[in-house]
Protein backbone atom coordinates (compact mmCIF):
# COMPACT_ATOMS: atom_id res chain seq x y z
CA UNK A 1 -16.34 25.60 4.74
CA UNK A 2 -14.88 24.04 1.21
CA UNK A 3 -16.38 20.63 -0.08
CA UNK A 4 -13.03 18.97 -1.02
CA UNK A 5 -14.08 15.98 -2.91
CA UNK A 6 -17.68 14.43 -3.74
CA UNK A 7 -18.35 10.91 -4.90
CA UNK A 8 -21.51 9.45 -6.29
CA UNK A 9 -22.77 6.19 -6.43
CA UNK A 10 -25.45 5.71 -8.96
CA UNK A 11 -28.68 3.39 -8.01
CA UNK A 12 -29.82 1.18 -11.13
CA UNK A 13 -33.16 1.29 -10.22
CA UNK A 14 -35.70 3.18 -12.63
CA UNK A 15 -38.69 2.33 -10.36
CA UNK A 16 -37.53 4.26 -7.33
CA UNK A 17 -37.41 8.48 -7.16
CA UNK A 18 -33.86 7.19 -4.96
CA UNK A 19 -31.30 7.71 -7.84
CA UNK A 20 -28.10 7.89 -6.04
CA UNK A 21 -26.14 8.48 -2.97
CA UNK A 22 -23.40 10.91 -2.38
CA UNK A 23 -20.36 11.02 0.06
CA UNK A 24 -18.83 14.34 0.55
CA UNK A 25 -15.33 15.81 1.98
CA UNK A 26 -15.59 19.18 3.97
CA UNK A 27 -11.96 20.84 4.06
CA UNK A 28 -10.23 17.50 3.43
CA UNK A 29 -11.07 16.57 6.97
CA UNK A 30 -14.88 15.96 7.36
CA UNK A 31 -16.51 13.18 5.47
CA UNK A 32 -20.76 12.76 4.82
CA UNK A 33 -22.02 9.71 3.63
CA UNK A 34 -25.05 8.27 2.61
CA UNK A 35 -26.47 11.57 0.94
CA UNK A 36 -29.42 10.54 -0.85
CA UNK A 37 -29.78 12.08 -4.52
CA UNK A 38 -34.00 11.70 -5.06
CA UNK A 39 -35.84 12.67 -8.55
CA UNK A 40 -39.04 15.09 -7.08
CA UNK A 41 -41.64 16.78 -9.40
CA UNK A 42 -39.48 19.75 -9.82
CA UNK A 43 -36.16 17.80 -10.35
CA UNK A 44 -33.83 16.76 -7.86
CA UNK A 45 -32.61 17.29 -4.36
CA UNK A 46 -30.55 15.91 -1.68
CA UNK A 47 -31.67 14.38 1.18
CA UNK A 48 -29.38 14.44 3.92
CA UNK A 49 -28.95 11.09 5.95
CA UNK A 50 -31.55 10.54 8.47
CA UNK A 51 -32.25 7.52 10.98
CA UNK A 52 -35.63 6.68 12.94
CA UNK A 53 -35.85 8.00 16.32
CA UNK A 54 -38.35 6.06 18.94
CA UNK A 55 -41.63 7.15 17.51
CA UNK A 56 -40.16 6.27 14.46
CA UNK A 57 -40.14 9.77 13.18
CA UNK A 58 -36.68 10.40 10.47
CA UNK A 59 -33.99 12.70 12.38
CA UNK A 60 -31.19 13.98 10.01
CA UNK A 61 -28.03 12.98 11.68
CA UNK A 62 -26.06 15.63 9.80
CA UNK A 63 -27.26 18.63 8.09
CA UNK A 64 -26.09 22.35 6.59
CA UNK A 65 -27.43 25.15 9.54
CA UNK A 66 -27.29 27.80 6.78
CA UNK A 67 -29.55 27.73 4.26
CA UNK A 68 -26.74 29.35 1.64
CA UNK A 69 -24.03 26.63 2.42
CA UNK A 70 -27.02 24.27 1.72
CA UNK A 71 -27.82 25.54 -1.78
CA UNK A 72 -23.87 25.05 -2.14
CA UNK A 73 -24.31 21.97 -0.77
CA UNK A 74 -27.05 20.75 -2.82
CA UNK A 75 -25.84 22.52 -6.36
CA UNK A 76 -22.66 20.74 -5.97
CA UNK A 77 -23.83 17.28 -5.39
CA UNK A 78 -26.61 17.63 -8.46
CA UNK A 79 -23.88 19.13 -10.65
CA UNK A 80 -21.45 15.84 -9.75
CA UNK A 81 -24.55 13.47 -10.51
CA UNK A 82 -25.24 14.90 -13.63
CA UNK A 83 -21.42 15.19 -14.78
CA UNK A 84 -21.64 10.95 -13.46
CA UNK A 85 -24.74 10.16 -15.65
CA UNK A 86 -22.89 11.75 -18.96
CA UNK A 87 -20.23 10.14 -18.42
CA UNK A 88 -21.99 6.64 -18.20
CA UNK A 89 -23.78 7.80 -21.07
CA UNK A 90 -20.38 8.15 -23.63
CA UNK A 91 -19.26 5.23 -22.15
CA UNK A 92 -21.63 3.32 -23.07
CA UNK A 93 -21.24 5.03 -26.66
């Protein structure tokens, strides 16, 4: 499976380890939204998007089966975020 396309949507909000969300295009035919981007003690990582089931415990709703396509997953998304925040960065040059 190919990711086609990622987009990123930057939170402005310095108080919260939430720094963006992602939407990502599998084979130009499969779209994920609402990837969470999150700033952890070791850097970051994505979170994949989750809702409450009735005990109120989080369930992803989507999520990689293969831990190798989720390292692709994940080093793709970072790699987009970071390319996002440099480019904010000259812009605001």
């Amino acid at each position: 499976m190919d990711i086609s396309n990622v987009k990123i949507r930057i939170l402005n909000n310095e108080d919260s380890n939430l720094k963006a969300v992602a939407s990502v295009v599998f084979d130009d035919v499969f779209c994920v939204h609402d990837i969470k981007i999150v700033k952890g003690d070791h850097g970051c990582f994505i979170s994949m998007p989750s809702k409450k089931d009735k005990a109120g415990n989080l369930r992803d709703v989507a999520h990689p089966t293969a831990q190798d396509f989720r390292q692709k997953l994940q080093d793709t998304i970072i790699k987009e975020y970071q390319n996002n925040l440099a480019r904010l960065s000259e812009d605001i040059k």
